[in-house]
N, C-alpha and C. Protein backbone atom coordinates (compact mmCIF):
# COMPACT_ATOMS: atom_id res chain seq x y z
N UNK A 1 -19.19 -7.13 6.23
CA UNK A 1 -18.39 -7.98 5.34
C UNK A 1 -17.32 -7.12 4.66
N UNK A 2 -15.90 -7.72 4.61
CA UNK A 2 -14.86 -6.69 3.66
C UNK A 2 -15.56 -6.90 2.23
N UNK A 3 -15.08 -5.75 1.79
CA UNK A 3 -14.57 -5.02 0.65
C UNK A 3 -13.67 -5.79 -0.33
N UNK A 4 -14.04 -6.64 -1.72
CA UNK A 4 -12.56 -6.78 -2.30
C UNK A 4 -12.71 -5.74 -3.37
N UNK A 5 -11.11 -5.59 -3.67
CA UNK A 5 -11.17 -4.43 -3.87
C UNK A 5 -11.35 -4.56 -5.86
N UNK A 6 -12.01 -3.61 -6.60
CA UNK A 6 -12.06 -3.56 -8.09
C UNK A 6 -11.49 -3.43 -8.62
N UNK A 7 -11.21 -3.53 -10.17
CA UNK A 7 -10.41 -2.88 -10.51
C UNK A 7 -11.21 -1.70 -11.33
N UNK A 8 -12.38 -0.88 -11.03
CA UNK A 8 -12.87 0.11 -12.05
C UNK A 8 -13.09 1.31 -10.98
N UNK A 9 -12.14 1.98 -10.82
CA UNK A 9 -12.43 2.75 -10.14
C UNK A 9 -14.12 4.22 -10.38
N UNK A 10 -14.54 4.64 -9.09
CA UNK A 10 -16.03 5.06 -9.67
C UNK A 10 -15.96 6.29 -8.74
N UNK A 11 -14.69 7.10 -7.98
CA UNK A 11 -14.93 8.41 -7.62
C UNK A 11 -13.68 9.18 -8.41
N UNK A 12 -13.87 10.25 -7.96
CA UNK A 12 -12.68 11.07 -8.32
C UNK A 12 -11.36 10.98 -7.19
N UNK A 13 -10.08 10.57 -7.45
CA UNK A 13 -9.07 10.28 -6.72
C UNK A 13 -8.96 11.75 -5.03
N UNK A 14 -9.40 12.45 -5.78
CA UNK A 14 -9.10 13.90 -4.53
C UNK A 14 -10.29 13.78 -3.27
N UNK A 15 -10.93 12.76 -3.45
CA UNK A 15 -12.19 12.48 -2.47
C UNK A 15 -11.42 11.43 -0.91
N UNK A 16 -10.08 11.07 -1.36
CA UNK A 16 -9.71 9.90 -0.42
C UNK A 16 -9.45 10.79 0.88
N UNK A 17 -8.55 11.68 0.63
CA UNK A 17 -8.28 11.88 1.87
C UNK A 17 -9.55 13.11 2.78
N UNK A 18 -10.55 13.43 1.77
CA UNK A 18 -11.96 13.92 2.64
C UNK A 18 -12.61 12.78 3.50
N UNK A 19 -12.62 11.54 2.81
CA UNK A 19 -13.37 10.35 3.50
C UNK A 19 -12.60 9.53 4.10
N UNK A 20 -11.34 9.46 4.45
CA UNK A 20 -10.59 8.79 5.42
C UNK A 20 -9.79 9.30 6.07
N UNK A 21 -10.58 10.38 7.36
CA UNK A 21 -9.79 10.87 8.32
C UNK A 21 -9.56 10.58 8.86
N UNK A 22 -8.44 9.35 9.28
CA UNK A 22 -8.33 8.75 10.20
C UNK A 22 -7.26 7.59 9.93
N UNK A 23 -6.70 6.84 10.55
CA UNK A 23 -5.50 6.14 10.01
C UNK A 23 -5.95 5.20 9.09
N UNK A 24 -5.19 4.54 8.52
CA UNK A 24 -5.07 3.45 7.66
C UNK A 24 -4.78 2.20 7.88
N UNK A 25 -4.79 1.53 8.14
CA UNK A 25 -3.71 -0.11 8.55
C UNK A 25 -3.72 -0.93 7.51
N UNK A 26 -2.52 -1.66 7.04
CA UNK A 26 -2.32 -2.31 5.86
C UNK A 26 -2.11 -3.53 6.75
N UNK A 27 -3.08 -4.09 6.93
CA UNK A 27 -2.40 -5.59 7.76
C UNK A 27 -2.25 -6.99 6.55
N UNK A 28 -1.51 -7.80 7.26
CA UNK A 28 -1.19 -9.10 6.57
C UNK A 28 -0.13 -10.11 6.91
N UNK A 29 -0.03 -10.88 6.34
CA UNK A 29 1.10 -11.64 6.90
C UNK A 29 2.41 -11.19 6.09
N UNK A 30 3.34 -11.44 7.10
CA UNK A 30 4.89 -10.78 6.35
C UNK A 30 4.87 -11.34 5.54
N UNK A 31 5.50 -10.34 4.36
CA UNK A 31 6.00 -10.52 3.13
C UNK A 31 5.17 -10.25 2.15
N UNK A 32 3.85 -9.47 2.38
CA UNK A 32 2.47 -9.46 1.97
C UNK A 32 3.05 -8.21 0.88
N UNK A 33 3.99 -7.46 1.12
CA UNK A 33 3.85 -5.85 0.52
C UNK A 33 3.64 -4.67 1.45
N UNK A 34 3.13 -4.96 2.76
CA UNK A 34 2.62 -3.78 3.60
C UNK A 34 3.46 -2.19 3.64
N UNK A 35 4.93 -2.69 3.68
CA UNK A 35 5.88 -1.63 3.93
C UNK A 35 5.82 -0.76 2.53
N UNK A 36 6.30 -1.56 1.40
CA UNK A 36 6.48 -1.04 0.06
C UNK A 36 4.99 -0.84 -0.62
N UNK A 37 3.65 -1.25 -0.30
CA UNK A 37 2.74 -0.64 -0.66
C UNK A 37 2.35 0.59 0.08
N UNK A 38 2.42 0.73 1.47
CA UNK A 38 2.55 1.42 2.54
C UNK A 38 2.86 2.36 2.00
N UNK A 39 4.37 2.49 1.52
CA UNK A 39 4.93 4.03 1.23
C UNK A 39 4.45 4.46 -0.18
N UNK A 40 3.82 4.02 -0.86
CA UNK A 40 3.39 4.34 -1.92
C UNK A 40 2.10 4.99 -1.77
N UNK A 41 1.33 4.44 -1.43
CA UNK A 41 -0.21 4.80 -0.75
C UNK A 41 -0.22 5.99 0.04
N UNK A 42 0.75 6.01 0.90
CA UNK A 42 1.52 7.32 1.58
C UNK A 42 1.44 8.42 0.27
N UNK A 43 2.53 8.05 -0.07
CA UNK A 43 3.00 9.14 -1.12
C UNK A 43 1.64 9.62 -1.89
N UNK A 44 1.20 8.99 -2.47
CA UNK A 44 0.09 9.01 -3.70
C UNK A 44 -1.16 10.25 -3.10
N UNK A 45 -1.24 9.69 -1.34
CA UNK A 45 -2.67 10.06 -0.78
C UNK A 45 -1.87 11.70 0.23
N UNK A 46 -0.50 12.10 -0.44
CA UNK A 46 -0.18 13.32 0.07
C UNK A 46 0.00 12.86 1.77
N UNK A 47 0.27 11.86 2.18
CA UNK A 47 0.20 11.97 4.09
C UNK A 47 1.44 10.78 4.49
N UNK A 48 1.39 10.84 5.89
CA UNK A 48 2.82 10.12 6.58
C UNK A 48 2.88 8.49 6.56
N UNK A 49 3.86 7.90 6.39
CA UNK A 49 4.14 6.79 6.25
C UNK A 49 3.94 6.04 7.47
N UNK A 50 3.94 5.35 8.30
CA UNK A 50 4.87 4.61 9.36
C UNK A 50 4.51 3.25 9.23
N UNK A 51 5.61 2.73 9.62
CA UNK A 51 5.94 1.25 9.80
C UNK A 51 5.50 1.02 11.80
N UNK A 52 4.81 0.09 12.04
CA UNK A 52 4.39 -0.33 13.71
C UNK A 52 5.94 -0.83 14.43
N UNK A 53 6.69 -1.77 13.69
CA UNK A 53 7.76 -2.34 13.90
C UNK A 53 8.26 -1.41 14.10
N UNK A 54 9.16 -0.60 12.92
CA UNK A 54 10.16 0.30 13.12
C UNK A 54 9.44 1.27 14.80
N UNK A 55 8.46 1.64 14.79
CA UNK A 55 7.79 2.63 15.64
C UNK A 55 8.67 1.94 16.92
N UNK A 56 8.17 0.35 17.41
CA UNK A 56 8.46 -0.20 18.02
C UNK A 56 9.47 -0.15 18.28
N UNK A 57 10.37 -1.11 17.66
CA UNK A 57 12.09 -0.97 17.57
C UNK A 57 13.00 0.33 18.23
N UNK A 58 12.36 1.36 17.11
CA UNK A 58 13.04 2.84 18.15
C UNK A 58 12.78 2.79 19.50
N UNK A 59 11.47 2.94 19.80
CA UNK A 59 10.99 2.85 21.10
C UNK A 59 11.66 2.11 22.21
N UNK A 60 12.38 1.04 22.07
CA UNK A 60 12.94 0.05 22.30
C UNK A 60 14.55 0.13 22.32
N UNK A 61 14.46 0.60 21.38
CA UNK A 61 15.81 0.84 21.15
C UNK A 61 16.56 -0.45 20.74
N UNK A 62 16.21 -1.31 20.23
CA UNK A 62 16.01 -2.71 19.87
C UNK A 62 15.84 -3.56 18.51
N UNK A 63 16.64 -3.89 17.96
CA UNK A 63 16.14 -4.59 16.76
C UNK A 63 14.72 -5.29 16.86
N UNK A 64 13.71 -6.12 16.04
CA UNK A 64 12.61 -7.00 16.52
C UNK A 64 13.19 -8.40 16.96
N UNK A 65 14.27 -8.45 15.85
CA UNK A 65 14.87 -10.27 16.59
C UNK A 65 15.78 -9.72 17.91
N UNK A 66 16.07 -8.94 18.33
CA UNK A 66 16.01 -8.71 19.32
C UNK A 66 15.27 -8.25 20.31
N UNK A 67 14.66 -7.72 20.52
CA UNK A 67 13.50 -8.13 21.23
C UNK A 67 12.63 -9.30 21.56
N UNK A 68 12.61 -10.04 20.73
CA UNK A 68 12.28 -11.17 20.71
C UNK A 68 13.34 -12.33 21.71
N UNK A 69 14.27 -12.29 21.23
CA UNK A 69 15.53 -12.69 21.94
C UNK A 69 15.38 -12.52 22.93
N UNK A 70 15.68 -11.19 23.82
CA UNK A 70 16.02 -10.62 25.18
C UNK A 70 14.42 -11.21 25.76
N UNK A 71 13.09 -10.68 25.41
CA UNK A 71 12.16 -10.84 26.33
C UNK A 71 10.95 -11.93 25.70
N UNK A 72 11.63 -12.36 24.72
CA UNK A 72 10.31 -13.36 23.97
C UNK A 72 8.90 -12.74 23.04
N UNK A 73 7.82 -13.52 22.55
CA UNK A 73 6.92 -13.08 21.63
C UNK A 73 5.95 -12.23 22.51
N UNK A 74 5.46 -13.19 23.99
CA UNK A 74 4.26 -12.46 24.59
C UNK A 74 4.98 -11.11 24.71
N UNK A 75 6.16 -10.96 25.14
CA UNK A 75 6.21 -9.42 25.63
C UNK A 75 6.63 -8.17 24.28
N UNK A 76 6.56 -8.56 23.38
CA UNK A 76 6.03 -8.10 21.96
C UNK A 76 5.11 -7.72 21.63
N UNK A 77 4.08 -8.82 21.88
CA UNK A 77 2.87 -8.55 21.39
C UNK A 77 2.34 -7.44 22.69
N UNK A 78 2.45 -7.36 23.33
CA UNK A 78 2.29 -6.31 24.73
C UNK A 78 2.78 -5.19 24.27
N UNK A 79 3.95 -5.31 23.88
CA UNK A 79 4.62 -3.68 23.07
C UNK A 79 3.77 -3.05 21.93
N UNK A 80 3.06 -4.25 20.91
CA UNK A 80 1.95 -3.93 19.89
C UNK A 80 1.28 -3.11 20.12
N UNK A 81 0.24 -3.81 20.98
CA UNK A 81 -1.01 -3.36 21.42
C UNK A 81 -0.75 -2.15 22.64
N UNK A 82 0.28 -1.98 23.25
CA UNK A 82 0.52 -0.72 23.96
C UNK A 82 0.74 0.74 23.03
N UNK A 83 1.37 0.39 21.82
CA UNK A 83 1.83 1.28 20.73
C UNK A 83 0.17 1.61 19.82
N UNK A 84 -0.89 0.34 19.59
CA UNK A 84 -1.62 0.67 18.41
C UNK A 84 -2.52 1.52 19.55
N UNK A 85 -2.74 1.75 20.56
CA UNK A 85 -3.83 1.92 22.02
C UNK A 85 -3.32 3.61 22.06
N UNK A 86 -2.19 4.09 21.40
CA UNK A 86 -2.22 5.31 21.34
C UNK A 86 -2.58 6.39 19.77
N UNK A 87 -3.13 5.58 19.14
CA UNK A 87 -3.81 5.80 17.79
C UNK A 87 -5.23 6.11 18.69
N UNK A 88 -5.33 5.68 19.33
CA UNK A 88 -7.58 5.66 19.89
C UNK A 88 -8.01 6.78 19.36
N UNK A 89 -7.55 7.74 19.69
CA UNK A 89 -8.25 9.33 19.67
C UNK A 89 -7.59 10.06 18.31
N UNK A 90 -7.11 9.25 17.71
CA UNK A 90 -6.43 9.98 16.34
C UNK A 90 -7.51 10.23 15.11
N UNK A 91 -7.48 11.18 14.57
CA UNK A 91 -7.83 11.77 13.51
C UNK A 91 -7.40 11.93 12.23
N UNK A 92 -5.75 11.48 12.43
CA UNK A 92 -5.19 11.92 11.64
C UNK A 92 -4.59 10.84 10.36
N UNK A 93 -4.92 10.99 8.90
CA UNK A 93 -5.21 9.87 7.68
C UNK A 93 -3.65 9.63 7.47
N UNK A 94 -3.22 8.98 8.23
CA UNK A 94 -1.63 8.22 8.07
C UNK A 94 -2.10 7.19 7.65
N UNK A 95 -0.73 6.57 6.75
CA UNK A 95 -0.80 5.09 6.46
C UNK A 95 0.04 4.18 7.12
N UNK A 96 -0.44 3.38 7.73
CA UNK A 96 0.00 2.85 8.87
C UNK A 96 0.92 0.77 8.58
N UNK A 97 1.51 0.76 8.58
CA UNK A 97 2.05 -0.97 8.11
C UNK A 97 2.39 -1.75 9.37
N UNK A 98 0.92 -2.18 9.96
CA UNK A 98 1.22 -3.13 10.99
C UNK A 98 1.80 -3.91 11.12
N UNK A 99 2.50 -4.99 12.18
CA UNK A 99 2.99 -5.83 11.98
C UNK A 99 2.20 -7.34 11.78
N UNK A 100 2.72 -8.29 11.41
CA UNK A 100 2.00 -9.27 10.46
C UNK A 100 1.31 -10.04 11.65
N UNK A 101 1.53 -10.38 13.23
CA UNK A 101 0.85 -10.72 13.94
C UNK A 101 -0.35 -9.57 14.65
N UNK A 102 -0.10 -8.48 14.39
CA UNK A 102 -0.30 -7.37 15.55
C UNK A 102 -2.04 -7.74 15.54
N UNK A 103 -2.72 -7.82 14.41
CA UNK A 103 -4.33 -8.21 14.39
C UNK A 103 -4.53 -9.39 15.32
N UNK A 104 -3.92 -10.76 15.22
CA UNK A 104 -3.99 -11.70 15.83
C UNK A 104 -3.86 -11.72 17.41
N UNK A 105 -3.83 -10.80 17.91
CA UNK A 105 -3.22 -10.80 19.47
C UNK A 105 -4.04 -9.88 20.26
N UNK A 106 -4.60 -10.00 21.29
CA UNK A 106 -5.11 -9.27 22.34
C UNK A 106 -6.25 -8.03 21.86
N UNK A 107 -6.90 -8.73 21.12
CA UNK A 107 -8.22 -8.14 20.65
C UNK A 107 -7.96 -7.30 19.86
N UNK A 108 -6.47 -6.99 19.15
CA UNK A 108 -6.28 -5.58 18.19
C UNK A 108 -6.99 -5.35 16.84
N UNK A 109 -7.34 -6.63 16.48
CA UNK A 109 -8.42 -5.91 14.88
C UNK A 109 -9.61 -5.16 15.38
N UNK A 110 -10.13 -5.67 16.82
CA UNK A 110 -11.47 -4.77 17.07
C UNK A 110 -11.18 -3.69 16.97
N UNK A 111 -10.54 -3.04 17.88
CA UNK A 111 -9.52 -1.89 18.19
C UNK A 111 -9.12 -0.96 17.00
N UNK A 112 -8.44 -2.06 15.90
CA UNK A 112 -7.99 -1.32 14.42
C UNK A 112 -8.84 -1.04 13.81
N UNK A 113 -10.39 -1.25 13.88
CA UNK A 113 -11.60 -1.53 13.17
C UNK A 113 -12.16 -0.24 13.53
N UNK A 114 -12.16 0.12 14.90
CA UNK A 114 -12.75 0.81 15.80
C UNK A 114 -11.92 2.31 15.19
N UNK A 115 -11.12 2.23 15.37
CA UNK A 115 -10.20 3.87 15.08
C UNK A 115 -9.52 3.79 14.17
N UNK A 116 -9.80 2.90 13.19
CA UNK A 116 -9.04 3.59 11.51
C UNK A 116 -10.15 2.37 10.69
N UNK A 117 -9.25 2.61 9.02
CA UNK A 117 -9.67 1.54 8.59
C UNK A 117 -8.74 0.70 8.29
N UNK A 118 -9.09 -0.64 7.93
CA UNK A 118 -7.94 -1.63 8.03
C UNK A 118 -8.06 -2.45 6.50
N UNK A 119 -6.99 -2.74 6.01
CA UNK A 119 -7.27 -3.27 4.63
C UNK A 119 -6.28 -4.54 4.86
N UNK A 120 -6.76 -5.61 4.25
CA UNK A 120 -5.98 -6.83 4.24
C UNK A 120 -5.70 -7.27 3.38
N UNK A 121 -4.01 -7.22 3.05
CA UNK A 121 -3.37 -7.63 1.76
C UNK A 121 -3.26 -8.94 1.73
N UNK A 122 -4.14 -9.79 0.60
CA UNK A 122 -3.83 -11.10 1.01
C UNK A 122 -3.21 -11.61 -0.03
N UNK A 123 -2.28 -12.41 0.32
CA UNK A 123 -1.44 -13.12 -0.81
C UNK A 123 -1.51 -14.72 -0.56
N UNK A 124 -1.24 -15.24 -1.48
CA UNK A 124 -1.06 -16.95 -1.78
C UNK A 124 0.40 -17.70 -0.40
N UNK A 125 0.02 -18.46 -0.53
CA UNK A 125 1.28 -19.39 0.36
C UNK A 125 2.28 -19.38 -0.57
N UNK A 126 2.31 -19.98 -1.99
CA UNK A 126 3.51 -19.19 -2.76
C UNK A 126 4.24 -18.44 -3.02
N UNK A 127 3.09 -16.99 -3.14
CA UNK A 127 3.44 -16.09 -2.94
C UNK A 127 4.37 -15.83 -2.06
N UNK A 128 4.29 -15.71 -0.80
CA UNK A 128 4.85 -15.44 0.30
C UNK A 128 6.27 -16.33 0.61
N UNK A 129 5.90 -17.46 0.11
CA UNK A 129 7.21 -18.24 -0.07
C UNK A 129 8.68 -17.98 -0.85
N UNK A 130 8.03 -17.26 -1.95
CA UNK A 130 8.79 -16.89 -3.15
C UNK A 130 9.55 -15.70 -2.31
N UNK A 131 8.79 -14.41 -1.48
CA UNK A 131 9.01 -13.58 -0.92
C UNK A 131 10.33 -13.65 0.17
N UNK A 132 9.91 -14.36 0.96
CA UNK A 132 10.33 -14.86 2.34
C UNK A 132 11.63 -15.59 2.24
N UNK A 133 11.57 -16.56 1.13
CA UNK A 133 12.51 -17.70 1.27
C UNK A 133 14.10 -17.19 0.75
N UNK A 134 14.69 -16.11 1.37
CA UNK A 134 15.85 -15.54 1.16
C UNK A 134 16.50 -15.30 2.33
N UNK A 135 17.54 -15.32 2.36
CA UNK A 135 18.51 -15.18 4.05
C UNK A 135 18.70 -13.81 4.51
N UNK A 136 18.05 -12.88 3.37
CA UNK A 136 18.01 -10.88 3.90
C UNK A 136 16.83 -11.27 4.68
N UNK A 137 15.35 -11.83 4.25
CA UNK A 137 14.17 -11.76 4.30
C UNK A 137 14.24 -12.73 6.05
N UNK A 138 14.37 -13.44 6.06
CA UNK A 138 14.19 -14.44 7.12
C UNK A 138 15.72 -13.46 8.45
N UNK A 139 16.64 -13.12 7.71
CA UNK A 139 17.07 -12.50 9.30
C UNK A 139 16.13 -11.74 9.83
N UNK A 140 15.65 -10.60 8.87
CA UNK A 140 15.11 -10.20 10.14
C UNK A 140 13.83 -10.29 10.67
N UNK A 141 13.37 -11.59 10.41
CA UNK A 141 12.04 -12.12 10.98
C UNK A 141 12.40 -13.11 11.77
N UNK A 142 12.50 -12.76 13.41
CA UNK A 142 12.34 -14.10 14.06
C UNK A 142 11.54 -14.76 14.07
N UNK A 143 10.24 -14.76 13.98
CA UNK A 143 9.47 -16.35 13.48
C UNK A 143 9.89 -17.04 12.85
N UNK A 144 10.46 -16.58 11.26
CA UNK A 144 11.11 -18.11 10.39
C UNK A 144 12.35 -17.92 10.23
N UNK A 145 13.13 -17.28 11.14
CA UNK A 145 14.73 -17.22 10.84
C UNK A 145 15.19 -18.75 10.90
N UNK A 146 14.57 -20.01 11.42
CA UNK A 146 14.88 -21.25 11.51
C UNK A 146 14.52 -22.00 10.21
N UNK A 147 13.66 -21.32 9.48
CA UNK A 147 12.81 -22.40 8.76
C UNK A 147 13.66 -22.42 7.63
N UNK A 148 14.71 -23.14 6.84
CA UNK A 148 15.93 -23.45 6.16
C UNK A 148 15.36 -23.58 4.81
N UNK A 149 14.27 -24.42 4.18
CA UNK A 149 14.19 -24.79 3.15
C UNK A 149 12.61 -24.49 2.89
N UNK A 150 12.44 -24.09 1.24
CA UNK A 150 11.30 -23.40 0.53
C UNK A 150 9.87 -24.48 1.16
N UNK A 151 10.15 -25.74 1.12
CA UNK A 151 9.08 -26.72 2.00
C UNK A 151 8.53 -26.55 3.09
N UNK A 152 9.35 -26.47 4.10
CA UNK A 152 9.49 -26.42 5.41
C UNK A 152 8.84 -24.87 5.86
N UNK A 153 9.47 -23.73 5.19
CA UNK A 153 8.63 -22.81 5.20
C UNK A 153 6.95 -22.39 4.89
N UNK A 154 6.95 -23.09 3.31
CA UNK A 154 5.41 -23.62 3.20
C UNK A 154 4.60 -23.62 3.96
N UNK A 155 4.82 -24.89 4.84
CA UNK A 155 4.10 -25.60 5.69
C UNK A 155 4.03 -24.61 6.71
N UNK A 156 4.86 -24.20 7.18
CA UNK A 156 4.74 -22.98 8.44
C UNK A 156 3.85 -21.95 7.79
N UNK A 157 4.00 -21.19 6.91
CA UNK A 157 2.70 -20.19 6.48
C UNK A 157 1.66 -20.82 6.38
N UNK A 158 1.26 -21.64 5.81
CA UNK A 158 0.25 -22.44 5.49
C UNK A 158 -0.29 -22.74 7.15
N UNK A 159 0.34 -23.10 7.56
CA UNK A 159 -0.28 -23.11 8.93
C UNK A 159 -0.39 -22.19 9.73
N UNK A 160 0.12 -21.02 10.14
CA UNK A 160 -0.03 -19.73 10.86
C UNK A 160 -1.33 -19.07 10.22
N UNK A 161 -1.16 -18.74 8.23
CA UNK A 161 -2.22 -18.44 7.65
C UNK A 161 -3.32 -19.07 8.65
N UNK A 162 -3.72 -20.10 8.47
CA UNK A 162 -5.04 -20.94 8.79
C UNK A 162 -5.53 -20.20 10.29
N UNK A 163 -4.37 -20.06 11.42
CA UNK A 163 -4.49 -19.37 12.53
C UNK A 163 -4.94 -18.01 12.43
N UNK A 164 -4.16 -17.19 11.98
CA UNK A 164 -4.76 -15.75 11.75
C UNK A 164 -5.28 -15.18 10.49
N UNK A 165 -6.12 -15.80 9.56
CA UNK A 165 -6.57 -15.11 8.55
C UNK A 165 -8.11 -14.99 8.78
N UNK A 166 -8.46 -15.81 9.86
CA UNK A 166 -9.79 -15.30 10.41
C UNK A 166 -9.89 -14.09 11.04
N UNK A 167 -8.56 -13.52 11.14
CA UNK A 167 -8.15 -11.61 12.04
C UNK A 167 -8.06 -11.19 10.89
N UNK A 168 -7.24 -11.42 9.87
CA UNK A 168 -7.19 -10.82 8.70
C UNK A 168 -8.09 -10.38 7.92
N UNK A 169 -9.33 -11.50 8.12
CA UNK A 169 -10.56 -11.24 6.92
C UNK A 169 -11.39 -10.25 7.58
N UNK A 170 -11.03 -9.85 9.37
CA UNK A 170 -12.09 -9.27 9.64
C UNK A 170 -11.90 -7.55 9.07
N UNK A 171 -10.83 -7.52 8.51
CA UNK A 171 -10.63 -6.27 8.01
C UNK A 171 -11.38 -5.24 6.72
N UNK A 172 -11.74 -4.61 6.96
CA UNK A 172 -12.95 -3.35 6.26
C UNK A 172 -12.93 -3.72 4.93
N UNK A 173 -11.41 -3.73 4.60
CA UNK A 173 -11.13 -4.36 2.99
C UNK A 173 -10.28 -5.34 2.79
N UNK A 174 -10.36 -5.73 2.10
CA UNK A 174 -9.82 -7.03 1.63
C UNK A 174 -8.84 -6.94 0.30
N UNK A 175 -7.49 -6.81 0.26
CA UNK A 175 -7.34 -6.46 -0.96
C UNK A 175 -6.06 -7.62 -2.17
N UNK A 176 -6.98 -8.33 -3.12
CA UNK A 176 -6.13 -9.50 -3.61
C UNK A 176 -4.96 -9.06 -4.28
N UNK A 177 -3.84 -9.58 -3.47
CA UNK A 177 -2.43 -9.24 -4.21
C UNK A 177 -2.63 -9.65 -5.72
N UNK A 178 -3.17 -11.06 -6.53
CA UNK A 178 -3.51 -11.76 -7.55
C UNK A 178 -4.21 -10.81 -8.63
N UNK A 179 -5.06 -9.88 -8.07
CA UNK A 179 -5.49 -8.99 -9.04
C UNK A 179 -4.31 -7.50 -9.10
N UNK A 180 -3.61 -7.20 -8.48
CA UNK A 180 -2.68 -5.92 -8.11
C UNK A 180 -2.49 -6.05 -9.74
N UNK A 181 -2.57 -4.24 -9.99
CA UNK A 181 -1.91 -3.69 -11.71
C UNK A 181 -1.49 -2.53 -10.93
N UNK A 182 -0.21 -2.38 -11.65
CA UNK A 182 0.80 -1.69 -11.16
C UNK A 182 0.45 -0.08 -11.56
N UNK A 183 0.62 0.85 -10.98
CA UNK A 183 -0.12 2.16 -11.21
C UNK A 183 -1.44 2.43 -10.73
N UNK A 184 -2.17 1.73 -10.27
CA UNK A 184 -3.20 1.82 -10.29
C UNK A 184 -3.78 1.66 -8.69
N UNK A 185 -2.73 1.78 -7.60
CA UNK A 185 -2.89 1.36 -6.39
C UNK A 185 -3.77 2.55 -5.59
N UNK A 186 -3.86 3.68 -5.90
CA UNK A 186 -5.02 4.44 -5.45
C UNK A 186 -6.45 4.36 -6.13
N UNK A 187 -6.24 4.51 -6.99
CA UNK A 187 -7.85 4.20 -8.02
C UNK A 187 -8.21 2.47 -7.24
N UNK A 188 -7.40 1.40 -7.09
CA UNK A 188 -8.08 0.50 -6.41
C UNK A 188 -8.88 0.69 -5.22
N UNK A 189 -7.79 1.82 -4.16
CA UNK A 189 -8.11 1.69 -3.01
C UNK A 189 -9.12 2.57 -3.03
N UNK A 190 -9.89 3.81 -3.99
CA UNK A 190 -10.55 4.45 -3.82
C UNK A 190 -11.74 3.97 -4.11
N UNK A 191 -11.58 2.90 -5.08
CA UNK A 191 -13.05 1.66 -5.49
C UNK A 191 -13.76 1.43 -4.26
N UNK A 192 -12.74 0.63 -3.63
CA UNK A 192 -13.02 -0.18 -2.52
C UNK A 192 -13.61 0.98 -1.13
N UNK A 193 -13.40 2.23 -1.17
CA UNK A 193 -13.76 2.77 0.05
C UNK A 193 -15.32 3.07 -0.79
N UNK A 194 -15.22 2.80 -2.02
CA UNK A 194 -17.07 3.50 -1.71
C UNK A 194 -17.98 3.02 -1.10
N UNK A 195 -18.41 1.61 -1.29
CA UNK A 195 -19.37 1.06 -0.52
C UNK A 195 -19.22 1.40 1.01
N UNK A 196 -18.34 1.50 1.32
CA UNK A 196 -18.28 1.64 3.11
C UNK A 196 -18.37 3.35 3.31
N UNK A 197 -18.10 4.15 2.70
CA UNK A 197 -18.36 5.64 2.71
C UNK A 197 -19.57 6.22 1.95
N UNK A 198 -20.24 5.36 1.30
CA UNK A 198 -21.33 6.03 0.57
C UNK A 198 -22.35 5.95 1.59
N UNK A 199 -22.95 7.14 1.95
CA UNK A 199 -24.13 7.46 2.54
C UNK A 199 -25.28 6.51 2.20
N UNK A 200 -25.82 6.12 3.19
CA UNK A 200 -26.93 5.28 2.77
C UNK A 200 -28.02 5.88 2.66
């Protein structure tokens, strides 16, 4: 069962990166925070950032709405799971900002479960609405670059949510945007790794 995460933290902060050798994944649905909590969590825990997208994109040489464009979603999600399949044998405690389908597709939360740990930022349909519903935010997401009005968008999260938050929940931790206090984003995340790192 995930982890939600506390707010009382109960180790000493210099213990994170002894007990999580190994990547990180911030999964969620866009607009969740992944990137901008990502680099913070980075920073805080002394180790490397990366974004899956951007990884992608270079690789590609390709914007994502382009890519999307030129070869469509299935052959995306193929680029995902070809990119997360070279993490397997990694060791190494990066913080990693998947992309917001990448769990949902071709068995990758087992996979993310299997060779790192995975934390799931979950936020409200509001939330995300409030986020999303801007013309910077929606270019460069081809999924809702169509979806025009704060309603109409709604209804589309609200419904994708329902599709993949059963991938989402399967993640190690669980972590409620609703409780987030600002400063305090390692002492949360270090709460939350005890139960799953404490020796039984």
């Amino acid at each position: 069962m995930p982890s939600t995460w506390s707010l009382k933290p109960n180790k000493n902060d210099v213990l994170v990166m002894f007990l999580v050798q190994k990547p990180i994944f911030l999964i969620g649905y866009m607009g969740c925070g992944k990137t901008k909590s990502g680099k913070k969590l980075a920073q805080l825990l002394h180790t490397q950032f990366i974004d899956s997208d951007v990884q992608i994109s270079n690789k590609e040489n390709l914007s994502i709405p382009e890519i999307f464009a030129r070869h469509g979603e299935a052959y995306f999600r193929i680029l995902e799971h070809n990119w997360l399949q070279n993490f397997g044998h990694s060791r190494t405690p990066l913080v990693i900002a998947a992309g917001g389908g990448m769990p949902c597709f071709n068995d990758n939360i087992a996979l993310m479960n299997k060779i790192g740990l995975t934390v799931y930022l979950q936020a409200s349909v509001n939330l995300l609405v409030k986020r999303l519903a801007t013309p910077k935010a929606q270019q460069k997401r081809p999924l809702i670059a169509h979806l025009k009005t704060p309603l109409v968008l709604a209804a589309h999260i609200a419904s994708q949510l329902t599709e993949r938050e059963p991938y989402y929940l399967q993640a190690q931790i669980v972590y409620l945007l609703t409780i987030y206090r600002r400063g305090k984003l390692k002492q949360l995340f270090l709460a939350a790794l005890t139960p799953i790192y404490t020796p039984k």
